[in-house]
N, C-alpha and C. Protein backbone atom coordinates (compact mmCIF):
# COMPACT_ATOMS: atom_id res chain seq x y z
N UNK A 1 -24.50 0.02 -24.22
CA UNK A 1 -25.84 0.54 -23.97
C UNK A 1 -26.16 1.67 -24.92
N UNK A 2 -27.69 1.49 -25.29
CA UNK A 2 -27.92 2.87 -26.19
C UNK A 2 -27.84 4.40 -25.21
N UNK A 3 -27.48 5.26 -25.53
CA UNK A 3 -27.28 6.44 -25.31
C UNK A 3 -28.03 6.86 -24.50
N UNK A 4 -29.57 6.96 -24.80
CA UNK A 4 -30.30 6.97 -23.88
C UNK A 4 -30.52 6.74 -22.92
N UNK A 5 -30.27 5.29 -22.93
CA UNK A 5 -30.53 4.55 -21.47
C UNK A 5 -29.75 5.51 -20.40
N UNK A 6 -28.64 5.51 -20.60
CA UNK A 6 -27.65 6.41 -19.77
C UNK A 6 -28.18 7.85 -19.42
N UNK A 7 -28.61 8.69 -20.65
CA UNK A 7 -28.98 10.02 -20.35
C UNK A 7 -29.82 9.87 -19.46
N UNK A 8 -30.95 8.87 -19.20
CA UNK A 8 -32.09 8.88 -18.50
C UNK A 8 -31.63 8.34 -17.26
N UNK A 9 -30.81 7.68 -17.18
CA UNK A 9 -30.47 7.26 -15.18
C UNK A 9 -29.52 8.82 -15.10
N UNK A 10 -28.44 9.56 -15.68
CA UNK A 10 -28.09 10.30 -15.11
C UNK A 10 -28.78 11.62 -14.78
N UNK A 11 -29.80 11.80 -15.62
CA UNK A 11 -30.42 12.56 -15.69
C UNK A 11 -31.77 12.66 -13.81
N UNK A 12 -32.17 11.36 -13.87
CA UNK A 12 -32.99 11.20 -12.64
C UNK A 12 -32.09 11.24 -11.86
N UNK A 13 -31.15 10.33 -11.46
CA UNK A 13 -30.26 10.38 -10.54
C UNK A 13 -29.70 12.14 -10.18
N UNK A 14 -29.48 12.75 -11.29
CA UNK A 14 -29.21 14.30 -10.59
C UNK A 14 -30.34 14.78 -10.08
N UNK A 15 -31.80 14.61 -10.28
CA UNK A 15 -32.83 15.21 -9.94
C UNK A 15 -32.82 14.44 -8.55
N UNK A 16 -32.68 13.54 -8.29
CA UNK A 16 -33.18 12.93 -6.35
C UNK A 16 -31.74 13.36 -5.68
N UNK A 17 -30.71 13.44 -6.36
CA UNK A 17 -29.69 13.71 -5.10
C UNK A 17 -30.19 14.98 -4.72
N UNK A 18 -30.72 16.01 -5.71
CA UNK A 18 -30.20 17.59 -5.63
C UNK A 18 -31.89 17.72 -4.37
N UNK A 19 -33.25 16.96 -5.25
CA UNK A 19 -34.48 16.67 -4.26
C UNK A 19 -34.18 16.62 -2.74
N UNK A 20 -33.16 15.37 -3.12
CA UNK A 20 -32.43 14.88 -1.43
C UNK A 20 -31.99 16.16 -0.22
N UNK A 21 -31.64 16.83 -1.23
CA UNK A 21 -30.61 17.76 -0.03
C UNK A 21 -32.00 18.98 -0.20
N UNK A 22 -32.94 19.15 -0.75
CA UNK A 22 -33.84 19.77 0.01
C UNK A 22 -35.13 19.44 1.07
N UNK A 23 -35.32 18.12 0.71
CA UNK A 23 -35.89 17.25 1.90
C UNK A 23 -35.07 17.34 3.19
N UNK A 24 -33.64 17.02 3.11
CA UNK A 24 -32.97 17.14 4.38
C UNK A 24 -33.58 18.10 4.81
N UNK A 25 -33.31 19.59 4.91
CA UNK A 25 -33.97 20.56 5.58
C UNK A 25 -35.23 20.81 6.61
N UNK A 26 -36.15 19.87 5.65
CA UNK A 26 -37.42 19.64 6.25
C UNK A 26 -37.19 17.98 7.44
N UNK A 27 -36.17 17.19 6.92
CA UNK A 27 -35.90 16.38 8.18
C UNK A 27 -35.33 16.52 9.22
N UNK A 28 -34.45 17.73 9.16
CA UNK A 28 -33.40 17.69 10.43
C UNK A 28 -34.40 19.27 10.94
N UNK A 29 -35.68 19.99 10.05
CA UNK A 29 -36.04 20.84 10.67
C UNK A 29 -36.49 21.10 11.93
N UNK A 30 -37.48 19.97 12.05
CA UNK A 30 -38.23 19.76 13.67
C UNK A 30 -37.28 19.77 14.48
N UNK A 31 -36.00 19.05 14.39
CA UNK A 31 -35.35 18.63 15.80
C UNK A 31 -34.56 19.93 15.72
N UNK A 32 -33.75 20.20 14.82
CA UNK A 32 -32.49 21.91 14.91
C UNK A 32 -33.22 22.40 14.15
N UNK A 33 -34.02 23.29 13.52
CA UNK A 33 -34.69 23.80 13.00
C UNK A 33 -34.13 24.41 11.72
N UNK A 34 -34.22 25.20 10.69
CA UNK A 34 -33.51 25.22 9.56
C UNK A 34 -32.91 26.73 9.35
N UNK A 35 -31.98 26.82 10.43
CA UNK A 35 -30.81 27.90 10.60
C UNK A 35 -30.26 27.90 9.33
N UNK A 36 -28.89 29.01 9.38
CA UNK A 36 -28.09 29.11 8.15
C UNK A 36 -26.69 27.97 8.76
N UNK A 37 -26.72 27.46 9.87
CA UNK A 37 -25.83 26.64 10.00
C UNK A 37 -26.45 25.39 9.81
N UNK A 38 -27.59 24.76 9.74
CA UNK A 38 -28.45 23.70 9.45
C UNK A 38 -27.93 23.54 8.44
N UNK A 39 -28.30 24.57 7.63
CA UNK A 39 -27.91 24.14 5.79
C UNK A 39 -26.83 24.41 5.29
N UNK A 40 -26.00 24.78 6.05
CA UNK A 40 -24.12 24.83 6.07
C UNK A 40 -24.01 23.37 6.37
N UNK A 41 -24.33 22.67 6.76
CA UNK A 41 -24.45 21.37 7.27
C UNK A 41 -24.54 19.97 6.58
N UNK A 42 -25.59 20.99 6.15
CA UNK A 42 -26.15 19.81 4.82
C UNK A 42 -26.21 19.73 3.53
N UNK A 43 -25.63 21.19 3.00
CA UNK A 43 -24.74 21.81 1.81
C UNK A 43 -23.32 20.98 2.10
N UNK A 44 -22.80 21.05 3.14
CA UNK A 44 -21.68 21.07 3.33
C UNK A 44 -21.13 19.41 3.18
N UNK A 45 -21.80 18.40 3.58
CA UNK A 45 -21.97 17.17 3.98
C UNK A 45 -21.96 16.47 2.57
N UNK A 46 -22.96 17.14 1.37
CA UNK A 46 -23.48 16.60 0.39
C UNK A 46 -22.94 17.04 -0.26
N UNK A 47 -22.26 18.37 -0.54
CA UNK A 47 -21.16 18.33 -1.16
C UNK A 47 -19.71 17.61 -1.12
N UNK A 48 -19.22 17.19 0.04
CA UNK A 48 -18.13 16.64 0.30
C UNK A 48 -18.83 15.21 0.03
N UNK A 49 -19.98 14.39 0.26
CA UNK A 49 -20.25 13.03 -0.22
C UNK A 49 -20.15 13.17 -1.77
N UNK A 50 -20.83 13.93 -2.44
CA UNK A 50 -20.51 14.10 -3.92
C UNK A 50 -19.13 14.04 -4.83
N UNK A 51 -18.49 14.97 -4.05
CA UNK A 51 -16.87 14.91 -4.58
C UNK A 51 -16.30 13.64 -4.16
N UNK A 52 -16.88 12.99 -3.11
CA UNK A 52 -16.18 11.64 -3.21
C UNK A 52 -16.35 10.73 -3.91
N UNK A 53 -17.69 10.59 -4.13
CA UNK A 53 -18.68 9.54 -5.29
C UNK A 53 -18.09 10.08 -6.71
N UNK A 54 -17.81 11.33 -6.82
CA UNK A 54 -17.30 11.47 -8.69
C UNK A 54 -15.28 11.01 -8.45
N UNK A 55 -14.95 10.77 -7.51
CA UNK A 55 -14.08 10.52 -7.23
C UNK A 55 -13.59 8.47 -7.62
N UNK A 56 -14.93 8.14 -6.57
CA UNK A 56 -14.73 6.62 -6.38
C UNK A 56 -15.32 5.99 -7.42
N UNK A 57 -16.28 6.86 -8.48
CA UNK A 57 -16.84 6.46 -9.38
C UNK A 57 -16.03 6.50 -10.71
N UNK A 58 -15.38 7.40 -10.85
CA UNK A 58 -14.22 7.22 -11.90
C UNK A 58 -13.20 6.63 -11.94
N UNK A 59 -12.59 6.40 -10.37
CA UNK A 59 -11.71 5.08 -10.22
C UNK A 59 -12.42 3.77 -10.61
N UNK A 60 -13.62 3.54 -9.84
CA UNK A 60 -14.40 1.61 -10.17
C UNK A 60 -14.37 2.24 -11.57
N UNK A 61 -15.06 3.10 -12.33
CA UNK A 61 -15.23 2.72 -13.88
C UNK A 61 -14.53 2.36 -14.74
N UNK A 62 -13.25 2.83 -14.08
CA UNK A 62 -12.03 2.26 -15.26
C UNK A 62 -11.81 0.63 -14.85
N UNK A 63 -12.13 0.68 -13.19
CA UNK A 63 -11.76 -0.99 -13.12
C UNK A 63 -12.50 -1.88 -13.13
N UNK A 64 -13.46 -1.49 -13.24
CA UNK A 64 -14.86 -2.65 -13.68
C UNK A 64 -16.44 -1.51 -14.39
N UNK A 65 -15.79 -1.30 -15.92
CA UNK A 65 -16.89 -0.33 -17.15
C UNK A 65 -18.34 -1.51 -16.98
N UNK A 66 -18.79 -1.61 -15.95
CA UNK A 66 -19.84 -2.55 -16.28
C UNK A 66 -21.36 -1.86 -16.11
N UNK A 67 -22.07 -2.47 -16.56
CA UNK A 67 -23.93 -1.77 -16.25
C UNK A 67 -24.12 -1.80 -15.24
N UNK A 68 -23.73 -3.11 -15.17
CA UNK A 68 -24.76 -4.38 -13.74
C UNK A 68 -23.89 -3.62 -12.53
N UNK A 69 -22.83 -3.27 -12.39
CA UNK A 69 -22.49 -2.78 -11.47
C UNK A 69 -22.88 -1.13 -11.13
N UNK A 70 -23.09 -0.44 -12.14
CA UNK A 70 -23.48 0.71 -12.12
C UNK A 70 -25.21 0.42 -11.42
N UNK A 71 -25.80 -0.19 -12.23
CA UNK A 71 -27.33 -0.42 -11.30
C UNK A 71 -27.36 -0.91 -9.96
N UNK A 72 -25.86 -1.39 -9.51
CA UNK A 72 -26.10 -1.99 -7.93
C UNK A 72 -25.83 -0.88 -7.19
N UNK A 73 -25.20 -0.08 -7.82
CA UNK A 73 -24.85 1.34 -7.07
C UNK A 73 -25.96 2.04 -6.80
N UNK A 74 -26.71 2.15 -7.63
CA UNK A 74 -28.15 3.33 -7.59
C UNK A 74 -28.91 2.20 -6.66
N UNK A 75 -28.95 1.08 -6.95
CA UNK A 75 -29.76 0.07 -6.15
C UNK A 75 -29.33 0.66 -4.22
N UNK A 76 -28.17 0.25 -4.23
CA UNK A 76 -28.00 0.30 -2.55
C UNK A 76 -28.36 2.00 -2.40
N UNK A 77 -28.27 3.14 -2.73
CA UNK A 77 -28.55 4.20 -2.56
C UNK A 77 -29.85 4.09 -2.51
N UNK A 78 -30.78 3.58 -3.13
CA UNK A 78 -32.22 3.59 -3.31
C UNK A 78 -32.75 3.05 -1.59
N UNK A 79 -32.03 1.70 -1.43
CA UNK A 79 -31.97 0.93 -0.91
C UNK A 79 -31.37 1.98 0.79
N UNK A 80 -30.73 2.44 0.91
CA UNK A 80 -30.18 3.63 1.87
C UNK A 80 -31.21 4.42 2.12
N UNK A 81 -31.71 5.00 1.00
CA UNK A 81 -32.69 6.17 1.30
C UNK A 81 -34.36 5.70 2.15
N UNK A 82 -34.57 4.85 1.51
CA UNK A 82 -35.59 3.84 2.69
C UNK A 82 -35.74 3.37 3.83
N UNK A 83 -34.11 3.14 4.43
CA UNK A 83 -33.83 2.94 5.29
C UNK A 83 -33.97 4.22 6.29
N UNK A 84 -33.42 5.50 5.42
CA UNK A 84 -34.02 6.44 6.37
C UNK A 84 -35.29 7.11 6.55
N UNK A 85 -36.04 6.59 6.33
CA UNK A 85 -38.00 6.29 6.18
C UNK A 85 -37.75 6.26 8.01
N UNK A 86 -36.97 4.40 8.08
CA UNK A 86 -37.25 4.12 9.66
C UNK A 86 -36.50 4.94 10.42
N UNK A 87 -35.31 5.25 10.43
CA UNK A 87 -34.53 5.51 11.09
C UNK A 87 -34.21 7.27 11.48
N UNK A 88 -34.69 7.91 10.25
CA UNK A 88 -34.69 9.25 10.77
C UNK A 88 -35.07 9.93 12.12
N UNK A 89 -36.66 9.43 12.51
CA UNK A 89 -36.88 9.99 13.73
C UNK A 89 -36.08 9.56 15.12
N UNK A 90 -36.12 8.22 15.43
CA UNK A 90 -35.14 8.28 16.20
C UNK A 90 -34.00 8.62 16.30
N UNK A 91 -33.34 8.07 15.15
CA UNK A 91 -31.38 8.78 15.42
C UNK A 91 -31.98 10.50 15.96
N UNK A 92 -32.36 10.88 15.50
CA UNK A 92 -32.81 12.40 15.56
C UNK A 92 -32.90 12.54 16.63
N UNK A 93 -33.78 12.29 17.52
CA UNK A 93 -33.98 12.14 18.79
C UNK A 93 -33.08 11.68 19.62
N UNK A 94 -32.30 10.70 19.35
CA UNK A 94 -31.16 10.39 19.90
C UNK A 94 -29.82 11.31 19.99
N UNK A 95 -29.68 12.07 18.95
CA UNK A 95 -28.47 13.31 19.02
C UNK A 95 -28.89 14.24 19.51
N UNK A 96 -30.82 15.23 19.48
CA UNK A 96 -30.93 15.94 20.59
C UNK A 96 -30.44 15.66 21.66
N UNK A 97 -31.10 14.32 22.18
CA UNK A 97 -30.90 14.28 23.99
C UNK A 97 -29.40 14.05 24.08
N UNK A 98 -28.56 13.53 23.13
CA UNK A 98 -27.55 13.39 23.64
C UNK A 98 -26.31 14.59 23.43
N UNK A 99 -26.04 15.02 22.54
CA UNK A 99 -25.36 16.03 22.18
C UNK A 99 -26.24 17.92 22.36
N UNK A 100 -25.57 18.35 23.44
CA UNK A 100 -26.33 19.36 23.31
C UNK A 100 -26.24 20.80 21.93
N UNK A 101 -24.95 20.75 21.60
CA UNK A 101 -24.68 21.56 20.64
C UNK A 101 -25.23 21.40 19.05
N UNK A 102 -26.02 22.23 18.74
CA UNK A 102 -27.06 22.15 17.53
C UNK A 102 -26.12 22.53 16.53
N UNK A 103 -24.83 22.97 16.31
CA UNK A 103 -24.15 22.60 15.62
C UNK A 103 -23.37 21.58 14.92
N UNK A 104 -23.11 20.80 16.00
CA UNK A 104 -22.59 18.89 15.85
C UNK A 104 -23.59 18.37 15.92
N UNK A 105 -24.90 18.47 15.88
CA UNK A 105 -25.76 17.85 15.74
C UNK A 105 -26.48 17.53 14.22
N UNK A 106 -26.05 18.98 13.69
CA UNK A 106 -26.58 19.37 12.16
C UNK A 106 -25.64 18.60 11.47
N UNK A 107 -24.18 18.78 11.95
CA UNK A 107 -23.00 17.95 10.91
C UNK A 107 -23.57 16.64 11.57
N UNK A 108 -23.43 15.35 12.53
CA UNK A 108 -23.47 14.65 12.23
C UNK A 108 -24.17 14.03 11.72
N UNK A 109 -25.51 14.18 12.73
CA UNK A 109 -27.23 14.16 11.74
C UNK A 109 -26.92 13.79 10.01
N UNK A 110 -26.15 15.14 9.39
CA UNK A 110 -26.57 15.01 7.80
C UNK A 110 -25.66 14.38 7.46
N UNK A 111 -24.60 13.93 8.33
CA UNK A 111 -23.36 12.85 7.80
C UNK A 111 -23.79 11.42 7.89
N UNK A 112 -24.88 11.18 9.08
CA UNK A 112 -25.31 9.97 8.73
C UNK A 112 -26.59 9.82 7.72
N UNK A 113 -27.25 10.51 7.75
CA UNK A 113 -28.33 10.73 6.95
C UNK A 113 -28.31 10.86 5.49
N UNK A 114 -27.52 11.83 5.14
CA UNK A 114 -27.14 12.03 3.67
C UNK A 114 -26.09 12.12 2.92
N UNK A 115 -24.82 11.18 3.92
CA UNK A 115 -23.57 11.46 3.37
C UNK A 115 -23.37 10.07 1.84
N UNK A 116 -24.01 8.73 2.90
CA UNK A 116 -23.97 7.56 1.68
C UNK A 116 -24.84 7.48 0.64
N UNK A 117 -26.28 8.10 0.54
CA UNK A 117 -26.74 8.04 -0.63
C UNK A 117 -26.71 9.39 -1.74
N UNK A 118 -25.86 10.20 -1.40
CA UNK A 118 -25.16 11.15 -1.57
C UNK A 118 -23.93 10.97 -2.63
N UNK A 119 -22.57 10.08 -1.96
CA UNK A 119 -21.97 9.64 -2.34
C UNK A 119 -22.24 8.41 -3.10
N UNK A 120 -23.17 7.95 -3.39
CA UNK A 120 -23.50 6.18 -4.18
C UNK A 120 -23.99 7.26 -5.84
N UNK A 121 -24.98 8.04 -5.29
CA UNK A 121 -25.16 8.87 -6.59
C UNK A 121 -24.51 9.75 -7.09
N UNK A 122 -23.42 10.49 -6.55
CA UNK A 122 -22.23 11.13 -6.83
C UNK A 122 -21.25 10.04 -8.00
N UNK A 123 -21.33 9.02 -7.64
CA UNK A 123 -20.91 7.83 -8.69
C UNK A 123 -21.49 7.92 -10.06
N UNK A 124 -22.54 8.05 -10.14
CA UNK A 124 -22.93 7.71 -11.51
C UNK A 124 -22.66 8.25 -12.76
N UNK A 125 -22.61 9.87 -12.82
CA UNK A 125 -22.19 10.43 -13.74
C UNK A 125 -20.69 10.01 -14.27
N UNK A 126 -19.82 9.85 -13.53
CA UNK A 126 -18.47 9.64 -14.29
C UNK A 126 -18.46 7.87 -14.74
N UNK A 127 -19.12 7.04 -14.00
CA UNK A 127 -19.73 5.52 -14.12
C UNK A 127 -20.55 5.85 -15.94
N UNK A 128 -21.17 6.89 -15.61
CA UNK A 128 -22.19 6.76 -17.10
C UNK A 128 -21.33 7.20 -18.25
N UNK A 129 -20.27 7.85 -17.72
CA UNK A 129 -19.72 8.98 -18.76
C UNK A 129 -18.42 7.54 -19.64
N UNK A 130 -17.74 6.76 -18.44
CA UNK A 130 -17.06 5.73 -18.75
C UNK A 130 -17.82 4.65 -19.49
N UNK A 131 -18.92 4.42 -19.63
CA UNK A 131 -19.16 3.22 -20.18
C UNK A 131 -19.90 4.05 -21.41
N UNK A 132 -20.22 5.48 -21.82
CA UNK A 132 -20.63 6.27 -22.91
C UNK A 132 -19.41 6.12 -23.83
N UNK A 133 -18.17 6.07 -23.54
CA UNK A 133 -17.05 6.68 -23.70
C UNK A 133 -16.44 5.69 -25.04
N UNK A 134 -16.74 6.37 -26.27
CA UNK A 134 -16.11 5.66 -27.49
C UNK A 134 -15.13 5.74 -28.09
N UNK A 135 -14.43 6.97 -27.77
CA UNK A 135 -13.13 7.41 -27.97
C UNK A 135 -12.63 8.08 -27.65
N UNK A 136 -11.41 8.46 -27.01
CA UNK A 136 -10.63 9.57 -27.07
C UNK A 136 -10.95 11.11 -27.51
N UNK A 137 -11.28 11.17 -28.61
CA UNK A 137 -11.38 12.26 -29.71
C UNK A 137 -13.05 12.89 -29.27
N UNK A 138 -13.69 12.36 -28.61
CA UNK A 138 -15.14 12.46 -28.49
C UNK A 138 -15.33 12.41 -26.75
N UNK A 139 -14.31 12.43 -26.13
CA UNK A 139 -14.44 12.28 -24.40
C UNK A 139 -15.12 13.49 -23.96
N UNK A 140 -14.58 14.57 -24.44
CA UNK A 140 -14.61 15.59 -23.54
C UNK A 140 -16.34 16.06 -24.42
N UNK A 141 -16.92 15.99 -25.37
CA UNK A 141 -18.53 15.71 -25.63
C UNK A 141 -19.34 15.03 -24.58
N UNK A 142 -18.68 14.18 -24.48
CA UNK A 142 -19.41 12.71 -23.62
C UNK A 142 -20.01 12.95 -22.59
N UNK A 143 -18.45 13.23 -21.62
CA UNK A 143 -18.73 13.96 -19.88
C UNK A 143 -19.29 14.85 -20.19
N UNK A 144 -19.04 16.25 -20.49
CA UNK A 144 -19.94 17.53 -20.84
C UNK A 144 -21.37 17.23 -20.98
N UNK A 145 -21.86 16.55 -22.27
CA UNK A 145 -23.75 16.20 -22.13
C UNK A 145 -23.89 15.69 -20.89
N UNK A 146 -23.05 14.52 -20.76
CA UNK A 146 -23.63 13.94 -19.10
C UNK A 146 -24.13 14.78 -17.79
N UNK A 147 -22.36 15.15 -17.84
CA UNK A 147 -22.69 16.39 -16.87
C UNK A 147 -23.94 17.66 -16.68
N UNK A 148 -24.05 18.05 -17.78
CA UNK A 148 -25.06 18.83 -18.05
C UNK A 148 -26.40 18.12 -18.02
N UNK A 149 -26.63 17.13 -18.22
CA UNK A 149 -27.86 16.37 -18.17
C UNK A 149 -28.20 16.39 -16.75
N UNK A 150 -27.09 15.77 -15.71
CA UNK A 150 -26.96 15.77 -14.25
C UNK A 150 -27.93 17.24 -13.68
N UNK A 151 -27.30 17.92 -14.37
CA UNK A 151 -27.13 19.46 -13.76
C UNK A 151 -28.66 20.08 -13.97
N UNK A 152 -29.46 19.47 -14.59
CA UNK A 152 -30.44 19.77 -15.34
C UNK A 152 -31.34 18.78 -14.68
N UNK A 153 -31.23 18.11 -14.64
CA UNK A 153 -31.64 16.91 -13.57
C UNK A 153 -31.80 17.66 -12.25
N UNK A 154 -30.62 18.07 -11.37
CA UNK A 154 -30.39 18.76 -10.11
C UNK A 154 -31.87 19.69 -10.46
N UNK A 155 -31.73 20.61 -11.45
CA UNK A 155 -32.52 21.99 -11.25
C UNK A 155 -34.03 21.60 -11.18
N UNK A 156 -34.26 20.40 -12.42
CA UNK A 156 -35.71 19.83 -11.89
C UNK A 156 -36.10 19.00 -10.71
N UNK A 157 -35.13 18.36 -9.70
CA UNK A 157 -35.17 18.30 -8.57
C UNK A 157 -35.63 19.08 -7.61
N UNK A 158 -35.19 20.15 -7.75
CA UNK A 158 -34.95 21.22 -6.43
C UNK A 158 -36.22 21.79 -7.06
N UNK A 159 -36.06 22.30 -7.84
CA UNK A 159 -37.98 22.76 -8.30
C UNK A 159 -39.28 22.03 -7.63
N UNK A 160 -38.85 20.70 -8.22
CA UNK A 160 -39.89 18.92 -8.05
C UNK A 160 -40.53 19.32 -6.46
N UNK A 161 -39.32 18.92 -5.44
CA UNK A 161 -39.33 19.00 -4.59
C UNK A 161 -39.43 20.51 -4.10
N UNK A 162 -39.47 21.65 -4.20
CA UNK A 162 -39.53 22.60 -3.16
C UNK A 162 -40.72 23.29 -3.78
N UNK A 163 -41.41 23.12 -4.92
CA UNK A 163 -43.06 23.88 -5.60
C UNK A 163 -44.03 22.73 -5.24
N UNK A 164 -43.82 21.47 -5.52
CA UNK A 164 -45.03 20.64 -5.07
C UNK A 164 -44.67 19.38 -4.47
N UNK A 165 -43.60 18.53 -4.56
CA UNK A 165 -43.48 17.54 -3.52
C UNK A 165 -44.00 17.58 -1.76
N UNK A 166 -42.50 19.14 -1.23
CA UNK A 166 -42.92 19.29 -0.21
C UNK A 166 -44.12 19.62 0.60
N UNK A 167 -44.95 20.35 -0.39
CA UNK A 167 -46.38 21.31 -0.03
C UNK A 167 -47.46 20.41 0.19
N UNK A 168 -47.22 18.85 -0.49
CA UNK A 168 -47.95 18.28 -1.22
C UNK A 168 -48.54 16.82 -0.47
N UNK A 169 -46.92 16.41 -0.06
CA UNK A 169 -46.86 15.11 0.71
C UNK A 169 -45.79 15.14 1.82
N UNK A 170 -46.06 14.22 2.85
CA UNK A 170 -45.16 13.65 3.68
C UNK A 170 -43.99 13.55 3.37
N UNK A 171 -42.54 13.88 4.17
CA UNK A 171 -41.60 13.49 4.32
C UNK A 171 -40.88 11.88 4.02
N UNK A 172 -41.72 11.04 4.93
CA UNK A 172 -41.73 9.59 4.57
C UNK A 172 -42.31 9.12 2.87
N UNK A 173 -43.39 9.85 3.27
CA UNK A 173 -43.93 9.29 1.46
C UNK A 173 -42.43 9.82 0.53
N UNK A 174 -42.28 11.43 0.32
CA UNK A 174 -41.19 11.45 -0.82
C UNK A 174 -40.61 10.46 -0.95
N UNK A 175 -39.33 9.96 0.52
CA UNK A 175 -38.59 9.59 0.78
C UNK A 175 -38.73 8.28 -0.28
N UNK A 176 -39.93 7.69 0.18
CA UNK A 176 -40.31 6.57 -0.47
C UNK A 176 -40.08 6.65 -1.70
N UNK A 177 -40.73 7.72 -2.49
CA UNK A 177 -41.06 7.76 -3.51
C UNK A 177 -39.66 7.77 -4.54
N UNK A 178 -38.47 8.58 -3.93
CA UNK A 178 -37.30 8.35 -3.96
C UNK A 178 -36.67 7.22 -4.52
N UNK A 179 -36.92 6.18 -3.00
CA UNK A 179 -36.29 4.70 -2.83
C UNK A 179 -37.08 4.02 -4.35
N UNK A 180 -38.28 4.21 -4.40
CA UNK A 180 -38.93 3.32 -5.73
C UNK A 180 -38.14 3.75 -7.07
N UNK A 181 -38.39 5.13 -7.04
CA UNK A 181 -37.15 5.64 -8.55
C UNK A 181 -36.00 4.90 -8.90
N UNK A 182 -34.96 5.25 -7.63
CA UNK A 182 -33.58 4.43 -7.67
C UNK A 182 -33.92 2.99 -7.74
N UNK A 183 -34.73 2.43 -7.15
CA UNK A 183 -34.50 0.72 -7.56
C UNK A 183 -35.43 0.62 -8.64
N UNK A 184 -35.98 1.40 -9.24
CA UNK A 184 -36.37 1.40 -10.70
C UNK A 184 -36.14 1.31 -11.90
N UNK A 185 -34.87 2.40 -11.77
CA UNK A 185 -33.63 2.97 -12.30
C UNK A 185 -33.10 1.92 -12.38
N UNK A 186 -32.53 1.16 -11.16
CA UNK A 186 -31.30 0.13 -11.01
C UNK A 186 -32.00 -0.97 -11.73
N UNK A 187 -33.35 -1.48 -11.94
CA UNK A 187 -33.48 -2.82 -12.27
C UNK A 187 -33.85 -2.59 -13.44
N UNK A 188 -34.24 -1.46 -14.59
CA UNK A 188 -34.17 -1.24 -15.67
C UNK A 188 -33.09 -1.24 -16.21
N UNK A 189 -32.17 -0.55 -15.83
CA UNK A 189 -30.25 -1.02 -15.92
C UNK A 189 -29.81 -2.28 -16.41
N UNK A 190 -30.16 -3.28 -14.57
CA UNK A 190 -29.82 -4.64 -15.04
C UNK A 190 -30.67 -5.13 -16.08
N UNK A 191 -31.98 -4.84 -16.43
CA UNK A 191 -32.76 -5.74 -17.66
C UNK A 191 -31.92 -5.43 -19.01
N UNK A 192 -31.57 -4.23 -19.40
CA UNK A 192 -30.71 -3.49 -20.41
C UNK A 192 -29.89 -4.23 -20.70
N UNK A 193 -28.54 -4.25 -19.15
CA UNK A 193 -27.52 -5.17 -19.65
C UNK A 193 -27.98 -6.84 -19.83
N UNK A 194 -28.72 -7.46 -19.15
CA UNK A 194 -28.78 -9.23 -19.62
C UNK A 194 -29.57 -8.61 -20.73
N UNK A 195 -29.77 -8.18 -21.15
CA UNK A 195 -30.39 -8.01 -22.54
C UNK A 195 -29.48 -8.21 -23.71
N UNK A 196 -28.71 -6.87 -23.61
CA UNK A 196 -27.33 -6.70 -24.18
C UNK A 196 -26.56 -7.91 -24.11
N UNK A 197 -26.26 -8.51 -23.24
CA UNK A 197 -25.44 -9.48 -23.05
C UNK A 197 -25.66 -11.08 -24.06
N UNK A 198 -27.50 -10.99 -23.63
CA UNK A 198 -27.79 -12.29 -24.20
C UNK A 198 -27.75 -12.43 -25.93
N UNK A 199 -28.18 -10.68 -26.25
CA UNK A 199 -27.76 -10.24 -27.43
C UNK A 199 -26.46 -10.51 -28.27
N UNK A 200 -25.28 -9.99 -27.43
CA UNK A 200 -24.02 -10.49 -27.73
C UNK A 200 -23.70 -11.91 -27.94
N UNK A 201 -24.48 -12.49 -27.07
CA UNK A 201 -24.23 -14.11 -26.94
C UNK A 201 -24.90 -14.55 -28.16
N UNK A 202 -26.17 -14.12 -28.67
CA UNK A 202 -26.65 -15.04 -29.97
C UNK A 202 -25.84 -14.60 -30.83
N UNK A 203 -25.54 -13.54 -31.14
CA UNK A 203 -24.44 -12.89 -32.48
C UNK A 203 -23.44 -13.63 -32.52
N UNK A 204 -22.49 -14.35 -31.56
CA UNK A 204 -21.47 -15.26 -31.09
C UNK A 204 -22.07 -16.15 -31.91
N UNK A 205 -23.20 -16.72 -31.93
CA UNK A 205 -23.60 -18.35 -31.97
C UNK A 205 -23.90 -18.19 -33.77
């Protein structure tokens, strides 16, 4: 893949996870309201989904360096985050009435809510950094821009979302708006690679 392509999914992809975890706030606000243990919660949650995704993402990359698999990743995260469009208000409602402690409510709440699309995009950077990766001698360049692209990504996130997303629109709409990015992302990916691929295949012929 050209260079680009990559800078630009890791780059968005850091901007909606980092978006993500300030929307949480405003989702789990109504029901526990947005204490300093709320967002111990959901700091806490999305950080531990993250370290797992740069974890599980550098293991699959060495065992399958592929595109198409990297876009199914952002795909089901996209695909996750929509899902909690429907499902937010009730589960929500369902751990008030049932759990009275607004502490286990904040951890599990943001463990179901934002632990998997959390962790699916926690994947990508070391996924992007492995299939960037031309040599040895040039690795530690590679991850570094990536990373930093991520990180830069994150900061226009949290901006995106906390100066005019939130002020601006609905909870559900972002959310949405989210889910369209990532499967945007993901199916520009796959066009890239059968591109690439079919490319390779005439050069063969």
């Amino acid at each position: 893949m050209k260079r680009i392509h990559l800078e630009i999914v890791v780059f968005v992809c850091g901007a909606v996870v980092m978006a993500y975890e300030i929307i949480g706030s405003r989702m789990l606000g109504p029901y526990v309201g947005t204490s300093y243990f709320v967002w111990t919660a959901i700091i806490g949650i999305i950080l531990l989904s993250l370290s797992a995704g740069y974890y599980t993402g550098g293991w699959l990359s060495d065992q399958k360096p592929r595109t198409n698999l990297l876009a199914l990743i952002i795909l089901l995260a996209g695909i996750y985050i929509l899902l909690t469009v429907f499902i937010k208000d009730p589960f929500l409602n369902f751990m008030i009435k049932t759990i009275q402690n607004l502490h286990w409510v904040s951890v599990l709440s943001s463990l179901v809510l934002f632990s998997i699309p959390s962790l699916l995009l926690g994947m990508v950077s070391p996924f992007a950094a492995r299939l960037r990766m031309n040599s040895v001698a040039s690795s530690g360049k590679t991850v570094g821009n990536l990373y930093a692209l991520s990180t830069i990504g994150s900061i226009v996130g949290v901006f995106t979302a906390g100066f005019y997303l939130i002020p601006h629109f609905s909870i559900s709409m972002i959310l949405i708006l989210f889910s369209i990015i990532l499967i945007t992302i993901s199916l520009f990916l796959n066009l890239v690679y059968h591109l690439s691929l079919k490319r390779s295949q005439d050069e063969k012929v």
